[in-house]
Protein backbone atom coordinates (compact mmCIF):
# COMPACT_ATOMS: atom_id res chain seq x y z
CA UNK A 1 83.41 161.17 86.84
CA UNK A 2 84.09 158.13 84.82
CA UNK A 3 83.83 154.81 86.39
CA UNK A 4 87.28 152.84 86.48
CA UNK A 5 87.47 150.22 84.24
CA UNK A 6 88.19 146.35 84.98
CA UNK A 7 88.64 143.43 83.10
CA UNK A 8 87.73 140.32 84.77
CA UNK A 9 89.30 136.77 83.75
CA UNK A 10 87.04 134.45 83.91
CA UNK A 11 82.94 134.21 85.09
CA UNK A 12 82.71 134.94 88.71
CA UNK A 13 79.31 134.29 90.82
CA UNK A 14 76.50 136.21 89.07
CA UNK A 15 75.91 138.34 92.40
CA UNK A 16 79.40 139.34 92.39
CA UNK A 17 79.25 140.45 88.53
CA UNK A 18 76.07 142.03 89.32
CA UNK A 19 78.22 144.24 92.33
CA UNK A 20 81.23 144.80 89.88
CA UNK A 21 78.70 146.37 86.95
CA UNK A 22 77.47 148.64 89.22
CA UNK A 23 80.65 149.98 90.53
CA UNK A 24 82.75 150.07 87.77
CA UNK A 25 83.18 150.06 83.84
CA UNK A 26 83.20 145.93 83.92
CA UNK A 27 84.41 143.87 81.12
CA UNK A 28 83.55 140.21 81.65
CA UNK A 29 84.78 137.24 80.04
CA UNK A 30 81.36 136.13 79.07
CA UNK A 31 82.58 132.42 77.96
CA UNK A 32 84.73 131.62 80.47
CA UNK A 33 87.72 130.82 78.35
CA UNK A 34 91.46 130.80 79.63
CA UNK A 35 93.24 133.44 78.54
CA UNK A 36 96.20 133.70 77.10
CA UNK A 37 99.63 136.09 77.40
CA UNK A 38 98.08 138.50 74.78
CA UNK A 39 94.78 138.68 75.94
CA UNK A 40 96.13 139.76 79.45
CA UNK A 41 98.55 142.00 77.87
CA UNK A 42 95.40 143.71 76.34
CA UNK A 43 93.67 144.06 79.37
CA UNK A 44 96.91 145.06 81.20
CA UNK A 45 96.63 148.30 78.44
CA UNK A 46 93.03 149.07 78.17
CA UNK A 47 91.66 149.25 81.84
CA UNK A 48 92.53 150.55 85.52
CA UNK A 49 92.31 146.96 86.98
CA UNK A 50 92.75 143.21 85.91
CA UNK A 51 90.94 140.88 87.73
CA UNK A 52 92.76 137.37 87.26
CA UNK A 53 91.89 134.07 89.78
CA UNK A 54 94.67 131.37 90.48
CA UNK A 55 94.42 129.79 87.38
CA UNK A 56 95.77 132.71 85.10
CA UNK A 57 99.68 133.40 84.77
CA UNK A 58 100.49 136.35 85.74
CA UNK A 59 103.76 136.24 84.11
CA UNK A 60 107.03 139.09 83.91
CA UNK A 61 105.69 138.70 79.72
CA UNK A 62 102.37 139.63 80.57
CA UNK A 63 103.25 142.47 82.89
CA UNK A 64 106.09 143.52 80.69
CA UNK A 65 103.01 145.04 78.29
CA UNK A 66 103.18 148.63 77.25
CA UNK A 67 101.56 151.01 77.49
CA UNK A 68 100.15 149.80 80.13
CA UNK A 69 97.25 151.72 82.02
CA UNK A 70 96.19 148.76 84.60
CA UNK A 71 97.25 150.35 88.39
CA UNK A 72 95.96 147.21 90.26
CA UNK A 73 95.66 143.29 90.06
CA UNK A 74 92.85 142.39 92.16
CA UNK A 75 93.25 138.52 92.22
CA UNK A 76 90.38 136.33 93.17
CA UNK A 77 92.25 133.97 95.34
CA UNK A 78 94.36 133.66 98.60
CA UNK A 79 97.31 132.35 97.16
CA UNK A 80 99.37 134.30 94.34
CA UNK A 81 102.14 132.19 93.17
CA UNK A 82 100.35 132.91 89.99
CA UNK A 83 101.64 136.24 90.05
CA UNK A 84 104.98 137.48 89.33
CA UNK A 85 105.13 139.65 92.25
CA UNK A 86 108.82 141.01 91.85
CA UNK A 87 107.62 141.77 88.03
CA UNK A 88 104.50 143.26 89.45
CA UNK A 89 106.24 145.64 92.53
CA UNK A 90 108.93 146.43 89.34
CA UNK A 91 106.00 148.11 87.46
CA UNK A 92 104.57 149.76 90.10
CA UNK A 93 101.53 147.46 90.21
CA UNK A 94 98.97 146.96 93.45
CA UNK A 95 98.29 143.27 93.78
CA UNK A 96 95.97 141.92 96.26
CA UNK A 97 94.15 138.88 97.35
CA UNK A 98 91.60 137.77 99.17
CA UNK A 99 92.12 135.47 102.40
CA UNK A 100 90.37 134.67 104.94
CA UNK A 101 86.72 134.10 103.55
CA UNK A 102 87.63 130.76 102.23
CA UNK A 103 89.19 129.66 105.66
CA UNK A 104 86.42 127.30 106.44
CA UNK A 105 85.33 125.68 103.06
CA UNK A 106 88.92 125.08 102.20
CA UNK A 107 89.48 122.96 105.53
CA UNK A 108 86.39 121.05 104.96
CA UNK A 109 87.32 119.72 101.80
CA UNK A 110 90.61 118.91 103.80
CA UNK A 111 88.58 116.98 106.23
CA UNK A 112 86.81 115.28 103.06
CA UNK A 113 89.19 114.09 101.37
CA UNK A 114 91.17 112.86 104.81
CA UNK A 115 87.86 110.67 105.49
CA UNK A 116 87.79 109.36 101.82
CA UNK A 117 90.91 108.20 101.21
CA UNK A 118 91.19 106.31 104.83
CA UNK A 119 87.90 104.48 104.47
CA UNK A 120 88.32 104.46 100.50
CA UNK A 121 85.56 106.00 99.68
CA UNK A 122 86.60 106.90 96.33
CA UNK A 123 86.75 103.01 95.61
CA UNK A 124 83.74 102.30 96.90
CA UNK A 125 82.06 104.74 94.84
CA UNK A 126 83.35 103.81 91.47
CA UNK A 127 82.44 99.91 92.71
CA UNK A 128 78.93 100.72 92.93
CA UNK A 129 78.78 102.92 90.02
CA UNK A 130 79.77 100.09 87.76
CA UNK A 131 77.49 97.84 89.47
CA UNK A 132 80.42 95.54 90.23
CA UNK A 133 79.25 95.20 94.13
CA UNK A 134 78.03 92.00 94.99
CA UNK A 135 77.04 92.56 98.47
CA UNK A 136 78.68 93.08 102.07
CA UNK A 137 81.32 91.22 103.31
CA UNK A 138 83.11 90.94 106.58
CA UNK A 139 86.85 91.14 104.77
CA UNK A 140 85.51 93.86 101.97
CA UNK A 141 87.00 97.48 101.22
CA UNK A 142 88.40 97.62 104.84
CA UNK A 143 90.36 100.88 105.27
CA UNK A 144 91.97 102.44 107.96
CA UNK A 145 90.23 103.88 111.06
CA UNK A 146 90.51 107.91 111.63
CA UNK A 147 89.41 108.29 115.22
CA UNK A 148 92.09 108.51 117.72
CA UNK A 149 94.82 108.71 115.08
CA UNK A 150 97.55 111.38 114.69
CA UNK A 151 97.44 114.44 112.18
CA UNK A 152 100.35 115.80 111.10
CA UNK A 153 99.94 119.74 109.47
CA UNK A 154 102.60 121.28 107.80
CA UNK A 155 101.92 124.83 107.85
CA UNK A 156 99.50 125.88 110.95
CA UNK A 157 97.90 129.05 109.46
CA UNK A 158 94.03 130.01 109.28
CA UNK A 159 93.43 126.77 107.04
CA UNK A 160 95.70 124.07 108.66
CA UNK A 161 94.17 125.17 112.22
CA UNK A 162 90.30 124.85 110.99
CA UNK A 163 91.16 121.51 109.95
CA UNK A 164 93.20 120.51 113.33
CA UNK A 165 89.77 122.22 114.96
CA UNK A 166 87.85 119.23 113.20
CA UNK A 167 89.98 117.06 113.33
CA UNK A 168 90.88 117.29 117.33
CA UNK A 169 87.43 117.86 118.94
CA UNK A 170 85.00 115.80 116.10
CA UNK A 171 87.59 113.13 115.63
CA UNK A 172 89.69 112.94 118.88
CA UNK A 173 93.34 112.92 116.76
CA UNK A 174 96.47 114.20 117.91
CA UNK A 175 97.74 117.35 116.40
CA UNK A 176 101.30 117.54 115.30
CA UNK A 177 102.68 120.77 112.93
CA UNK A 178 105.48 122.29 112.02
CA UNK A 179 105.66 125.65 110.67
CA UNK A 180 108.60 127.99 111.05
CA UNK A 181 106.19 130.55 111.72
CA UNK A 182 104.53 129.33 114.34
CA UNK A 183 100.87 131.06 115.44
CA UNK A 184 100.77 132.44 119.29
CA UNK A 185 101.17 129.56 121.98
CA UNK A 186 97.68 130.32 123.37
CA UNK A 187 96.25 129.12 119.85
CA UNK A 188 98.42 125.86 119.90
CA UNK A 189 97.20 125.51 123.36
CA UNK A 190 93.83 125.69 122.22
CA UNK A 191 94.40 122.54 119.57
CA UNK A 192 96.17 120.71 121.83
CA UNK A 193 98.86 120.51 119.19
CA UNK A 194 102.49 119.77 119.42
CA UNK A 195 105.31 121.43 117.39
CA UNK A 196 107.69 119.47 115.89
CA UNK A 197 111.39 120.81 115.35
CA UNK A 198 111.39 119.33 111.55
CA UNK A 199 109.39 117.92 108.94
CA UNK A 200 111.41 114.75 109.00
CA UNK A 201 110.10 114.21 112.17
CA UNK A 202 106.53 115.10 111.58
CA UNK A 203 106.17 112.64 109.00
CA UNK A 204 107.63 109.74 110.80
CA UNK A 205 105.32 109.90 113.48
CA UNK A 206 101.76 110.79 111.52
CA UNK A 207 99.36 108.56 110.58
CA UNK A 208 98.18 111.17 108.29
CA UNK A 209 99.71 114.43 106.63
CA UNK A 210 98.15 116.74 105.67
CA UNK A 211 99.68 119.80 103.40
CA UNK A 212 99.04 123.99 104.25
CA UNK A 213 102.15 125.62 102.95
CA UNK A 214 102.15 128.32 100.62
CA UNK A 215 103.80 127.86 96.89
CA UNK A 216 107.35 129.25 96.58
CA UNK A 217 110.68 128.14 95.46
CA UNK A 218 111.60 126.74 99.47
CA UNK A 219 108.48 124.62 98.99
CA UNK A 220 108.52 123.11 95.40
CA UNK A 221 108.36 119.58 95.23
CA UNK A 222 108.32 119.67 99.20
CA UNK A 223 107.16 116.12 99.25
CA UNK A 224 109.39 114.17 96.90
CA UNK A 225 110.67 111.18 96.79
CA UNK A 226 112.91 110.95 100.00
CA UNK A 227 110.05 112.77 101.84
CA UNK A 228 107.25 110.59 100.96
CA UNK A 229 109.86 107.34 102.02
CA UNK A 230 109.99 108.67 105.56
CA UNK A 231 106.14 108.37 106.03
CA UNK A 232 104.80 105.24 107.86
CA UNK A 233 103.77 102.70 105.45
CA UNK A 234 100.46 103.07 106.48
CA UNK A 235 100.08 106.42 106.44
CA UNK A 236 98.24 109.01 103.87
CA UNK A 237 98.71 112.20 102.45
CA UNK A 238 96.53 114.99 102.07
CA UNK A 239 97.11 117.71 99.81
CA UNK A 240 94.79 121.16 99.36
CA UNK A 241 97.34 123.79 99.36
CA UNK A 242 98.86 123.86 95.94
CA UNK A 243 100.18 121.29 93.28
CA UNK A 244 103.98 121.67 92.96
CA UNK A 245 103.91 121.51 96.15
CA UNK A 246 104.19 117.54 95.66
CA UNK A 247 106.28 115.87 93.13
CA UNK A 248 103.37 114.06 91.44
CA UNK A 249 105.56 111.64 89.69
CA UNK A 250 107.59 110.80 92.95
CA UNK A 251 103.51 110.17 94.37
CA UNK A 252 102.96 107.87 92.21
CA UNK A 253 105.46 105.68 92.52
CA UNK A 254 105.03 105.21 96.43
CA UNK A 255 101.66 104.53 96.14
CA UNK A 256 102.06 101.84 93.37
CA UNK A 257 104.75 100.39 95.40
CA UNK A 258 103.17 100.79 98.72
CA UNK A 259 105.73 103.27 100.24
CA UNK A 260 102.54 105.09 101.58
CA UNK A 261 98.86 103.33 101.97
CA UNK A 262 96.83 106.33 99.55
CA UNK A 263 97.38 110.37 98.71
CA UNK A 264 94.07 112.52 98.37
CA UNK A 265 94.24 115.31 96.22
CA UNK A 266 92.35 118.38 95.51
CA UNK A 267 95.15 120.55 93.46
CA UNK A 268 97.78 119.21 90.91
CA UNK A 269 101.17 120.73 89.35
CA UNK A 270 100.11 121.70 85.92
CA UNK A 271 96.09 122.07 86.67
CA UNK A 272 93.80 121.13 84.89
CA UNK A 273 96.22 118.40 83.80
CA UNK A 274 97.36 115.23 86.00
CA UNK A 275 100.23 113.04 86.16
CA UNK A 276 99.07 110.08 84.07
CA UNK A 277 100.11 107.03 86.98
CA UNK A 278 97.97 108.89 89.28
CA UNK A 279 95.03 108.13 87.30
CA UNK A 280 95.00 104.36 87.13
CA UNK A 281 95.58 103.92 91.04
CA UNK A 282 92.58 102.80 93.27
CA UNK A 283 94.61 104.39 96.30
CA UNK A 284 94.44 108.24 95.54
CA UNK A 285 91.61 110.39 95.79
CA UNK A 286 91.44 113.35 93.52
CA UNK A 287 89.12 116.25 93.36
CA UNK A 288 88.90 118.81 91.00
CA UNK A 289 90.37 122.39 92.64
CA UNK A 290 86.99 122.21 95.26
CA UNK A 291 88.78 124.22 98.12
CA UNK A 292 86.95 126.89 98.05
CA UNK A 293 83.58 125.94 95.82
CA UNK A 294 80.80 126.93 97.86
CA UNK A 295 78.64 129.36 96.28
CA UNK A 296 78.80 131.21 100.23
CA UNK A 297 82.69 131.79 99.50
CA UNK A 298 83.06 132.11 96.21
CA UNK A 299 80.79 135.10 96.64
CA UNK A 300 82.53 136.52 100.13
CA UNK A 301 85.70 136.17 97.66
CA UNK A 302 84.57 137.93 94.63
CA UNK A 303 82.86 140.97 97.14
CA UNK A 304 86.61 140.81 98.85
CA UNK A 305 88.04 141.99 95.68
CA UNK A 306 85.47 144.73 95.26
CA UNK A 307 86.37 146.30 98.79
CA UNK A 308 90.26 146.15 97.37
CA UNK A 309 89.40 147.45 94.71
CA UNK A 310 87.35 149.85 96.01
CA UNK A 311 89.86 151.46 98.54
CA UNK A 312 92.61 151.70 96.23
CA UNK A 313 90.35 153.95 93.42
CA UNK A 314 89.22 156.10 96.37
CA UNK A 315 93.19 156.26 97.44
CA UNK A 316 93.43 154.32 100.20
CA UNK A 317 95.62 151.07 101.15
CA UNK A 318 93.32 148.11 100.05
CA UNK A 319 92.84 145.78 103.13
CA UNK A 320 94.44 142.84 101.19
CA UNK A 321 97.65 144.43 99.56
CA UNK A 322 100.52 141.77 98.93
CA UNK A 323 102.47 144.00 97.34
């Protein structure tokens, strides 16, 4: 019986494309480029599965290809805002993703970039780079302490309770949230977290806020303008969920005019570009997409796709459907 063939987007870890080969009739993108609508289109028409991460548009063009022969979208990735998923349930299309495995790393970087942009590390760094340090002083690159202060989460799912986990028990902070979908009241127990009835009210009273809602039309440009003025003016956002989540160009103006004290960012509206203002400011930290980039995950998330994959060619309901 012939293997089912998959076309995969971009290089995944080499154990992963080692696992794929052997399973299935693999096509790999073997220099990593981005592709484009017709290059998905093609892959849409010539194999049983297309295997597309975050970064590839998953568009009603690109799934409006015929013939098509693809049956599933196995998407390396937890979120899928990428994908057209009205377009995709339209054509009769599988789509799955892969959460869970990227939990901890994700949450981490949280943490990281939290601790960075309070004691400006990102500053520091570039000072010493450039060999423009001239020694310790008692006045010098003071930030703001993290200990004891109070976290703010909007969205408490798997990823915005590993961080209030760290960020609770390692650095003693109170845990505020607000989620409309709320997890049980034993695990809010457990965090010693407090709900709060709005987000107006959430970011009035954190010191820091820190961003775990999923992409979708309620939650574009979430922080704007308005938002990011009811913040204390010493107060810093976090962002690691997804770029247009935050109205980059609203950002930038608080933190050149000191509306907030620094933003840290790991994901941006229109990756891999950046709003220009954000790149001359000292007070925003910026990482490059790192959520999930440990080789431990990325590999748990490439095998997650494999299992999807893997139940849906032998006719069952992958673990990870979406739609």
């Amino acid at each position: 019986m012939a293997k089912p063939r998959v076309v995969v987007t971009r290089r995944w870890p080499m154990p992963v494309e080692a696992r794929l080969a052997e399973r299935f009739d693999t096509t790999l993108n073997t220099d990593d480029h981005r592709m484009g609508t017709a290059e998905l289109q093609d892959a849409l028409r010539a194999a049983d599965a297309l295997l597309p991460t975050v970064t590839d548009r998953i568009s009603a063009e690109v799934l409006g290809a015929g013939p098509r022969r693809a049956r599933i979208i196995g998407s390396f990735g937890v979120g899928f805002n990428h994908i057209d998923l009205d377009a995709a349930k339209a054509a009769g299309l599988t789509v799955t993703n892969t959460p869970e495995v990227l939990t901890e790393c994700t949450a981490d970087i949280a943490m990281t970039l939290l601790l960075m942009i309070a004691r400006r590390a990102g500053e520091g760094e570039r000072l010493v780079r450039a060999k423009a340090w001239h020694g310790w002083g008692p006045t010098h690159m003071m930030g703001a302490k993290v200990t004891g202060k109070t976290l703010g989460l909007i969205g408490l799912g798997r990823i915005g309770r590993a961080l209030a986990k760290r960020a609770h028990f390692d650095f003693d902070m109170s845990i505020l949230f607000y989620d409309p979908l709320p997890p049980a009241r034993a695990e809010i127990d457990a965090l010693g977290a407090e709900r709060c009835g709005t987000i107006d009210e959430l970011l009035a009273r954190a010191d820091f806020v820190s961003l775990h809602c999923p992409a979708s039309k309620e939650t574009h440009h979430l922080m704007n303008a308005e938002r990011l003025a009811l913040m204390k003016p010493g107060a810093y956002l976090i962002n690691s969920s997804r770029g247009d989540v935050v109205d980059e160009a609203a950002l930038a103006e608080a933190l050149a005019g000191g509306v907030i004290a620094g933003a840290a960012l790991d994901v941006f509206e229109a990756e891999p570009e950046v709003t220009e203002a954000l790149l001359a400011l000292d007070n925003v930290v910026m990482f490059p997409h790192l959520g999930s980039a440990s080789l431990e995950t990325r590999v748990a998330m490439g095998m997650r796709v494999i299992d999807n994959l893997t139940a849906f060619f032998a006719g069952e309901t992958p673990p990870d459907k979406v739609v």
